[in-house]
N, C-alpha and C. Protein backbone atom coordinates (compact mmCIF):
# COMPACT_ATOMS: atom_id res chain seq x y z
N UNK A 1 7.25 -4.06 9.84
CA UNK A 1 6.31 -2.97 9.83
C UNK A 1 5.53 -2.91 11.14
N UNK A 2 5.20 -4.18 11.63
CA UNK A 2 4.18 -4.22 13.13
C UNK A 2 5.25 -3.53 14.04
N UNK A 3 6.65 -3.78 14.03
CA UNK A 3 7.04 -3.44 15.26
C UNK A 3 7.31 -1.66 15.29
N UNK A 4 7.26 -1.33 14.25
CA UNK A 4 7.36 0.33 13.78
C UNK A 4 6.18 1.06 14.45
N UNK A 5 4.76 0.05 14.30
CA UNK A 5 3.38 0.84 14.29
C UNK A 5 3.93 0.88 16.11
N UNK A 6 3.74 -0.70 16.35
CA UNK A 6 4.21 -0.51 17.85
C UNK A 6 4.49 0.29 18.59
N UNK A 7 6.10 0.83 17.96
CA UNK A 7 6.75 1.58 18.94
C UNK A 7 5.96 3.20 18.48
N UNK A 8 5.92 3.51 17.62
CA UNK A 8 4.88 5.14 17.42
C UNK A 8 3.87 4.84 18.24
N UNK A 9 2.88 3.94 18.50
CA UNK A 9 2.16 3.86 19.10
C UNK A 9 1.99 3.88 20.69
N UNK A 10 3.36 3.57 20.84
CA UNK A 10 3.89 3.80 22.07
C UNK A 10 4.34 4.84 22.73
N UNK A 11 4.59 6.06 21.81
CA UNK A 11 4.52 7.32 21.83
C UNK A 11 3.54 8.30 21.82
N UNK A 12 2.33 7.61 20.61
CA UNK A 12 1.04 8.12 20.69
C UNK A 12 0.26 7.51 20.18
N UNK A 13 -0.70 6.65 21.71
CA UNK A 13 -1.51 5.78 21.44
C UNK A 13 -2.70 5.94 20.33
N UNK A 14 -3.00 7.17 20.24
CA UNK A 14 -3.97 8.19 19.08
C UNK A 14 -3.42 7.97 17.57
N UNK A 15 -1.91 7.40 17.04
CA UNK A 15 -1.99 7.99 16.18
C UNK A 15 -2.22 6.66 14.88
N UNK A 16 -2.55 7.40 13.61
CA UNK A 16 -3.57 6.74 12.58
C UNK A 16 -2.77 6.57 11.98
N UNK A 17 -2.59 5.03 11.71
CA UNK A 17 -1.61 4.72 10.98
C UNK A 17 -2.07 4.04 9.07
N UNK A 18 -1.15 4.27 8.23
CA UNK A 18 -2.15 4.50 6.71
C UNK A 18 -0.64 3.74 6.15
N UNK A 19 -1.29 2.39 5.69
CA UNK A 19 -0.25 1.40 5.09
C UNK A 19 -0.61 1.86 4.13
N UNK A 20 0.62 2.24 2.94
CA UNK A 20 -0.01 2.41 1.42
C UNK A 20 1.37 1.64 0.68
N UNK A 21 1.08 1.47 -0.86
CA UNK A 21 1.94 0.95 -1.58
C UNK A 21 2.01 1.43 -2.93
N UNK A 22 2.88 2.32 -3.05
CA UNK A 22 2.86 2.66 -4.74
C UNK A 22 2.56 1.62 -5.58
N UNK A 23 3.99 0.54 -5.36
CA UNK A 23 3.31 -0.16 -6.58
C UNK A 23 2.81 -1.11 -6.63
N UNK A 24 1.70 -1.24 -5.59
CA UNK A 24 0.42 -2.05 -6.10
C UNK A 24 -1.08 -0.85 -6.01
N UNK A 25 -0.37 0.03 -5.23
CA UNK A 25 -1.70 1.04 -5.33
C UNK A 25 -2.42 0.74 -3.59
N UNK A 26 -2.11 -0.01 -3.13
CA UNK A 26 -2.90 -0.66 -2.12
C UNK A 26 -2.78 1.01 -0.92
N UNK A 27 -4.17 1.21 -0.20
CA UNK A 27 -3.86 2.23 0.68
C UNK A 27 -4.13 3.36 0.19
N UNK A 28 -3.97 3.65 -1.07
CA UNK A 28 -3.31 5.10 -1.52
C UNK A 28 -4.99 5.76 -1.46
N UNK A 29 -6.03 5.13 -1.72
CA UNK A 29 -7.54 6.05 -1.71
C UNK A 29 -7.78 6.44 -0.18
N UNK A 30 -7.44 5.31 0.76
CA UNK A 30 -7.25 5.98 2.08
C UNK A 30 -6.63 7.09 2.01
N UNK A 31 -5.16 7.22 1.79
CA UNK A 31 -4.44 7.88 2.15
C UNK A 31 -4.84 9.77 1.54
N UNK A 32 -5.39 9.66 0.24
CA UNK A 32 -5.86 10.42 -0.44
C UNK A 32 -6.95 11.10 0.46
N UNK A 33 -7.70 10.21 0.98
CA UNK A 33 -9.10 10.77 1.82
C UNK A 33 -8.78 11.47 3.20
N UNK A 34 -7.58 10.86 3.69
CA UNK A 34 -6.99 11.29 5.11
C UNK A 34 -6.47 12.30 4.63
N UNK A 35 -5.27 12.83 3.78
CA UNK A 35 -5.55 14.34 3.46
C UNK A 35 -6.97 15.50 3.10
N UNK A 36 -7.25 14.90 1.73
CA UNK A 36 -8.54 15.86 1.96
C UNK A 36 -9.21 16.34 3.29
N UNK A 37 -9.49 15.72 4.08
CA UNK A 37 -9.73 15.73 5.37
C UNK A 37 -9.50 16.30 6.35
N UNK A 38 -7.85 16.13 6.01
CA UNK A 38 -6.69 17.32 7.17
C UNK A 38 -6.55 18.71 6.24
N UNK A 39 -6.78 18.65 5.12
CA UNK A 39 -7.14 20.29 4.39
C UNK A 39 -8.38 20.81 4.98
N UNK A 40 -9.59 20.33 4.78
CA UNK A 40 -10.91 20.65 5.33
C UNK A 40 -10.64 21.02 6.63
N UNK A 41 -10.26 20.04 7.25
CA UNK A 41 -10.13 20.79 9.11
C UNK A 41 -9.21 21.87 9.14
N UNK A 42 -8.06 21.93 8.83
CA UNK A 42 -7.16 22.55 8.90
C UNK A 42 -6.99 23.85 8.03
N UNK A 43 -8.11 23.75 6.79
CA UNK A 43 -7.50 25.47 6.29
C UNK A 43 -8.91 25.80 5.85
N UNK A 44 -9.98 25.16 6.31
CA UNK A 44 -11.37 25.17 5.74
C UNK A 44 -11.46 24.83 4.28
């Protein structure tokens, strides 16, 4: 997984990376909040 973030990151040092895991759940309230978020900016 580190060497994945790596190389995207190496493409775009900017970008936000959101570990999640169905099945333990781990991530997923992040991931939930980082949308809401990109709706709000993006369509008001």
């Amino acid at each position: 997984m580190e060497k994945v973030i790596r190389n995207a990151r190496s493409l775009n040092p900017e970008i936000q990376v959101l570990k999640t895991s169905c099945r333990t759940g781990e991530g997923l309230d992040e991931w939930a909040e980082f949308v809401k978020d990109f709706v709000k900016r993006n369509y008001g």
